[in-house]
Protein backbone atom coordinates (compact mmCIF):
# COMPACT_ATOMS: atom_id res chain seq x y z
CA UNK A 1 17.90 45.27 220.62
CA UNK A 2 20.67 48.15 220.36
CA UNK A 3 18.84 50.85 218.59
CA UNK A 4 21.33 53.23 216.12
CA UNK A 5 21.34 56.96 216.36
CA UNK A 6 21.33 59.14 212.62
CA UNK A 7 23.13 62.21 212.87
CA UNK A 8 25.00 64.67 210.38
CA UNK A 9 28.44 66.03 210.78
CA UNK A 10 30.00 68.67 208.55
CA UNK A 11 33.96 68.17 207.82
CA UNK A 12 36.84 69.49 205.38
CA UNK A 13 38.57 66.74 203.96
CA UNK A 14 41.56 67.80 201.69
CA UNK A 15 39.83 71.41 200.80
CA UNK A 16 36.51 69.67 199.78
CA UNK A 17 33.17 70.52 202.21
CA UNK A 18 31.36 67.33 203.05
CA UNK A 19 28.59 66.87 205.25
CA UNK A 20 27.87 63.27 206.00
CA UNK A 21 25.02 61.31 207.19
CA UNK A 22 25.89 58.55 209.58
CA UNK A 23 24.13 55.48 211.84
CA UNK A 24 25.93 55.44 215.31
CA UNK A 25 25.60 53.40 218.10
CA UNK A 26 27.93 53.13 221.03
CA UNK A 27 28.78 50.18 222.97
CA UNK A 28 31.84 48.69 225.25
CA UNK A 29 32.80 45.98 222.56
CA UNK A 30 35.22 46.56 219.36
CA UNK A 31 33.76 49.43 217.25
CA UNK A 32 32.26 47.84 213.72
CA UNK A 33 32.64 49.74 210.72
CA UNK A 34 30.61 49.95 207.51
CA UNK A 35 31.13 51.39 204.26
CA UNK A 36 28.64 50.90 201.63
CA UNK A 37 28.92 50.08 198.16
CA UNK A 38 27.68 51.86 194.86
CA UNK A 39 23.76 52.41 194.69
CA UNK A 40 23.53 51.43 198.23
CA UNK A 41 23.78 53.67 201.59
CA UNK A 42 24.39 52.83 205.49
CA UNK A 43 21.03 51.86 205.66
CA UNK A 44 21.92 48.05 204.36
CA UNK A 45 23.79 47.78 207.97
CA UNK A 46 20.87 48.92 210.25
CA UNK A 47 19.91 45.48 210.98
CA UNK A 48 22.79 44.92 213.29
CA UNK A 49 20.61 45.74 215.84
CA UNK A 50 18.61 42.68 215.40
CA UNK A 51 21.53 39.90 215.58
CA UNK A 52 22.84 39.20 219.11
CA UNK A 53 25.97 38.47 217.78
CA UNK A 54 27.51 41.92 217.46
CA UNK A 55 25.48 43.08 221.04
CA UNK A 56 27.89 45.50 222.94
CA UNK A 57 29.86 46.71 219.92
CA UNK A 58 29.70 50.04 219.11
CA UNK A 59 28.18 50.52 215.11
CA UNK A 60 29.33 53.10 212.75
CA UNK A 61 28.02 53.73 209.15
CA UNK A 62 27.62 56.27 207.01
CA UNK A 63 26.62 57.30 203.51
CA UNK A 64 29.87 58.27 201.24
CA UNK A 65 30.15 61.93 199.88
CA UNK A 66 28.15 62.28 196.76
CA UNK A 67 25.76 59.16 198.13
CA UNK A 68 22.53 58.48 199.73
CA UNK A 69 21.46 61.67 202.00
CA UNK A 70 25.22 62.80 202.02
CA UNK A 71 26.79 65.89 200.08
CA UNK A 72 29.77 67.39 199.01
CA UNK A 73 30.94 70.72 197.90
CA UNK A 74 32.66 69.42 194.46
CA UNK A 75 31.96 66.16 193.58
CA UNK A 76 34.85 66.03 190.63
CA UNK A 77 37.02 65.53 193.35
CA UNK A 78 35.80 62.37 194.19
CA UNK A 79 37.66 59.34 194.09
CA UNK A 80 38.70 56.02 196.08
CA UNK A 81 41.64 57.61 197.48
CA UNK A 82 39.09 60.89 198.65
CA UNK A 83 36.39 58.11 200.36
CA UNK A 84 39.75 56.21 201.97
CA UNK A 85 40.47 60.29 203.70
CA UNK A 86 37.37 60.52 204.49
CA UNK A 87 36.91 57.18 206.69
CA UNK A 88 40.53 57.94 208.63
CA UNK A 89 38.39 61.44 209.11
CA UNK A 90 35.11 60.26 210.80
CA UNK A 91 37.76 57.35 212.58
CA UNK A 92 39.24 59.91 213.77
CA UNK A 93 36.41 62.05 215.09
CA UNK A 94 34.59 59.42 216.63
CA UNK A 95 37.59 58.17 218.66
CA UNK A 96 38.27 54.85 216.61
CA UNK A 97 41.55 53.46 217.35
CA UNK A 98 40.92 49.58 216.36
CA UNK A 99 38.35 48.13 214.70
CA UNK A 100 36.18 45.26 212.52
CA UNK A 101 35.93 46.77 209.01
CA UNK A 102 33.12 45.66 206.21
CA UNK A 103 33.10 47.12 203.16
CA UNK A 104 30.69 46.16 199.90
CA UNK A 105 31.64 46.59 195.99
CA UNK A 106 32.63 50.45 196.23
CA UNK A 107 32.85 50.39 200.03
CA UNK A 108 34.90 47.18 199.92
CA UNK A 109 37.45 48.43 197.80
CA UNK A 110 37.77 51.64 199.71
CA UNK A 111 37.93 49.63 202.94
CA UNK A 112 40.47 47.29 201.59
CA UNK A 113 42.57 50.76 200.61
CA UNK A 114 42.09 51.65 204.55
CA UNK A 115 42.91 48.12 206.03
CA UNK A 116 46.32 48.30 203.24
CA UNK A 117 47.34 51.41 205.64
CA UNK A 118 46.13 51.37 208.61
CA UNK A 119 46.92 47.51 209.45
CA UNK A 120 47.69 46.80 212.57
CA UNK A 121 44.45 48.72 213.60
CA UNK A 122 42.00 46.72 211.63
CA UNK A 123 41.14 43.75 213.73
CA UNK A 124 38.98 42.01 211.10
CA UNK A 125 38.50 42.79 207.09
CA UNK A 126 34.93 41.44 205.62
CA UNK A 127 34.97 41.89 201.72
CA UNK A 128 32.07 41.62 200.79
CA UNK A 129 32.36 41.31 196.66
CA UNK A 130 34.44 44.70 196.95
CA UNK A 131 37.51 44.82 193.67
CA UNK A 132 40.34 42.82 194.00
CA UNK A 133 41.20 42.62 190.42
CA UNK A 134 40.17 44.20 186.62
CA UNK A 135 37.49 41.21 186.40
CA UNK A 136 35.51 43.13 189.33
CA UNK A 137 34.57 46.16 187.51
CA UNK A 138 31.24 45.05 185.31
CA UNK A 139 29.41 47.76 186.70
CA UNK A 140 32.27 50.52 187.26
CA UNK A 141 34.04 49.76 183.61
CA UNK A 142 30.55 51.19 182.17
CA UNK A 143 32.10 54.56 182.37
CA UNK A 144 34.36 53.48 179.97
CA UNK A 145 32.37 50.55 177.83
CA UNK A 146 28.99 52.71 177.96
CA UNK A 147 30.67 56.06 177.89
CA UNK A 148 28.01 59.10 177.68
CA UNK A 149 29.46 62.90 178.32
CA UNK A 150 25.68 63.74 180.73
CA UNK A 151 25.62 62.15 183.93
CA UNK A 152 21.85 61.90 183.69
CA UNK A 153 21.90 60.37 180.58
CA UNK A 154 24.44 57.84 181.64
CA UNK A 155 22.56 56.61 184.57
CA UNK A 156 19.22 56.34 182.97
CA UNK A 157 21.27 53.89 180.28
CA UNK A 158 23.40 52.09 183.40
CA UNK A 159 19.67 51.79 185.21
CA UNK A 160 18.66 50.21 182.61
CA UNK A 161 21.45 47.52 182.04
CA UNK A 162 21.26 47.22 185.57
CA UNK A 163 17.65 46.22 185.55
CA UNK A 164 18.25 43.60 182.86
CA UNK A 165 21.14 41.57 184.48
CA UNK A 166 19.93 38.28 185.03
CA UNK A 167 21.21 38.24 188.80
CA UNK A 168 19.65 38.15 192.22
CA UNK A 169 18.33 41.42 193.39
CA UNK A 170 19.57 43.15 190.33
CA UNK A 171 15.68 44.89 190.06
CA UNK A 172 15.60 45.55 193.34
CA UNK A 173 19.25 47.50 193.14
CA UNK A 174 18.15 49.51 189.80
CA UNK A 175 14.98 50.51 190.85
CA UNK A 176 16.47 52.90 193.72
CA UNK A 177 19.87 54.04 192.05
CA UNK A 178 18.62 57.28 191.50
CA UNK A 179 17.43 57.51 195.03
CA UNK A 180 20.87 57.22 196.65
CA UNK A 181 23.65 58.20 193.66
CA UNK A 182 24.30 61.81 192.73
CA UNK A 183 24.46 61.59 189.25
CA UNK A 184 27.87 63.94 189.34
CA UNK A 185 29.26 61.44 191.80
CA UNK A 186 29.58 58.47 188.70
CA UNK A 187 31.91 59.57 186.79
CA UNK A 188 35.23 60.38 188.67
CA UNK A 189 34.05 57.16 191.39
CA UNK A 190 33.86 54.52 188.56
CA UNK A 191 36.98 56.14 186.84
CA UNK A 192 39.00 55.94 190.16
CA UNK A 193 37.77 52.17 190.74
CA UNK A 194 38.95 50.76 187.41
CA UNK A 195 42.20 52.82 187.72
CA UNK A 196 42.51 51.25 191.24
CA UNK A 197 41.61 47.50 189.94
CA UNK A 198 43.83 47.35 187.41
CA UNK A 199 47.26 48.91 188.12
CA UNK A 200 47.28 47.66 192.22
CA UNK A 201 48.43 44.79 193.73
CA UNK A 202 44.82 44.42 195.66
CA UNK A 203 45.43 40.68 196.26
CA UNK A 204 48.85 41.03 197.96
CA UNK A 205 47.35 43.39 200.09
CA UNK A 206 43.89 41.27 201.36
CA UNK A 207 46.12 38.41 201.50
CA UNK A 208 49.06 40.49 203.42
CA UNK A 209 46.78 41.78 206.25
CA UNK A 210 47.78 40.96 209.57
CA UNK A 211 44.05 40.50 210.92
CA UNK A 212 41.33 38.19 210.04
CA UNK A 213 40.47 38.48 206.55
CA UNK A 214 36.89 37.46 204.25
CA UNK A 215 36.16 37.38 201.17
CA UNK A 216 32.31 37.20 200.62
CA UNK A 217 30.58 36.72 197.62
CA UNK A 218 27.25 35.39 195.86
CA UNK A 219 27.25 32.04 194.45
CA UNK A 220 26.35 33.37 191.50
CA UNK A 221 29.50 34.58 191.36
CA UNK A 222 31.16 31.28 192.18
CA UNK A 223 33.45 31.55 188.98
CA UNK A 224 35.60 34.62 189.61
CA UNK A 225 38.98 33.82 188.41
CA UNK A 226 40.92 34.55 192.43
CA UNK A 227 38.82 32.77 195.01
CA UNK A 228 41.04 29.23 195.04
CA UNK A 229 44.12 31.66 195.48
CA UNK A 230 42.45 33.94 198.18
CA UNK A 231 41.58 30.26 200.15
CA UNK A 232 44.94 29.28 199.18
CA UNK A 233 46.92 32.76 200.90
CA UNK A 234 44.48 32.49 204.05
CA UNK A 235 41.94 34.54 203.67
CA UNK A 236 38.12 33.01 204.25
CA UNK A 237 36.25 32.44 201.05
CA UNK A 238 32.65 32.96 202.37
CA UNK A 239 29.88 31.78 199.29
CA UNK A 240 26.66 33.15 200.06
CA UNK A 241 23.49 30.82 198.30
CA UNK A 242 21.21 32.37 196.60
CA UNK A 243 22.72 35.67 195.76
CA UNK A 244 24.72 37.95 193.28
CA UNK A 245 26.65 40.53 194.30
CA UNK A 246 24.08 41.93 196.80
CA UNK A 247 24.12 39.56 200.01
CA UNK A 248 22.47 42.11 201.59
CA UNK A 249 19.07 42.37 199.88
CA UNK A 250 19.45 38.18 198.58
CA UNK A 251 20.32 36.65 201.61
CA UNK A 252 21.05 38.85 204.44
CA UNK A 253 20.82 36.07 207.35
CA UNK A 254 24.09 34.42 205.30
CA UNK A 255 25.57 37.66 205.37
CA UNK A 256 25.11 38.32 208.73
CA UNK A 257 26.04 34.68 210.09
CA UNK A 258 29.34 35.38 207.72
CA UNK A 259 30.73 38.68 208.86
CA UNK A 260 29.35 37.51 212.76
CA UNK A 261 31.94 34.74 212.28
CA UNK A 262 34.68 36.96 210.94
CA UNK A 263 34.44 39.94 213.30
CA UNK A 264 34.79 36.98 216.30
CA UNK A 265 37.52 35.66 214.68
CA UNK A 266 39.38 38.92 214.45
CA UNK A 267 38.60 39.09 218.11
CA UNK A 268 40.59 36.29 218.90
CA UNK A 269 43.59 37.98 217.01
């Protein structure tokens, strides 16, 4: 077992303060790269350690600005775009030149942003039920649907809606939400994920990525409208039994088996 390291480093990304809290571990292999989704934190990637498969690579994770035991300075200027600057930042600081990137929900949409520009860098792409189209946003489209003016008001509704989906691990997610989500983080994230979803081309550019691409989700989710033309443009449709859109609290051995195969697929590439 390859034990991760927390530690906190303090940046300036585009005039904003941000002091992040990350999960390190070095290694000789590929560095891996994790960026968490919405309600979740780094700490749904610490059990790398425990799967031989990704022995010898170097780990990084972190929790996003506004998330988990992270903070910012001004969290109204939060948005993809802002998470997307601040991954090229910590890259960048940590001496990341190529690299496997996973990304879930929030984290896989800001980690498909990052593969879109830094491409010939990103040696493998696991989406893992991160936005690729409008359909994708029935939790960040509340903003809009479920609209409330207090933050703290709005989450207490969303946790609530959130507890009641009938979904895998749907309790498990609502019952820590205000644990790892900064109730001023909501608004401008969720407002910058539907913009995102519905005026992008986020298919052409999973499907135009020069590494090894996956698209991961639940079975539950077996109906969304673009998995036949993901398989169809090359990208690996991974369905994960016994799950929703949280792999990693439903079936994390799946998970794990399915980005093990991707990341040594993108290191044949």
């Amino acid at each position: 077992m390859q034990k991760l390291f927390q530690e906190r480093k303090d940046y300036t990304i585009a005039g904003t303060n941000v002091s992040l809290d990350l999960l390190t571990r070095s290694g000789d292999k590929t560095p891996i790269v994790f960026l968490h989704g919405f309600g979740s934190t780094k700490e749904d990637y610490a059990d790398i350690m425990f799967w031989p498969a990704f022995d010898g690579h170097s780990v990084l994770a972190y929790d996003a600005p506004g998330f988990g035991q992270s903070q910012i300075s001004d969290h109204d200027n939060l948005s993809i775009p802002f998470l997307v600057e601040t991954a090229k930042t910590v890259l960048e600081d940590s001496g990341i030149d190529r690299f496997h990137l996973i990304g879930h929900s929030m984290g896989g949409l800001t980690a498909l942003v990052l593969a879109h520009e830094l491409q010939d860098r990103v040696m493998s792409f696991t989406d893992i039920e991160g936005n690729v189209a409008p359909e994708d946003c029935f939790l960040s489209r509340q903003i809009i649907t479920h609209f409330h003016e207090d933050a703290d008001a709005f989450m207490g509704s969303f946790q609530t809606r959130a507890r009641h989906q009938e979904f895998f691990s749907h309790h498990l997610y609502a019952t820590s939400l205000t644990q790892k989500v900064q109730n001023a983080s909501i608004r401008p994230v969720f407002e910058s994920m539907v913009e995102l979803s519905d005026n992008m081309p986020l298919i052409d550019w999973i499907t135009g990525l020069p590494g090894s691409a996956a698209f991961m989700h639940g079975d539950q989710n077996a109906t969304l409208s673009y998995l036949s033309e993901l398989a169809a443009r090359g990208v690996d449709v991974v369905s994960i039994p016994h799950c929703g859109h949280f792999p990693m609290y439903a079936n994390p051995p799946a998970m794990w088996a399915g980005i093990a195969a991707n990341v040594a697929k993108g290191e044949g590439t």
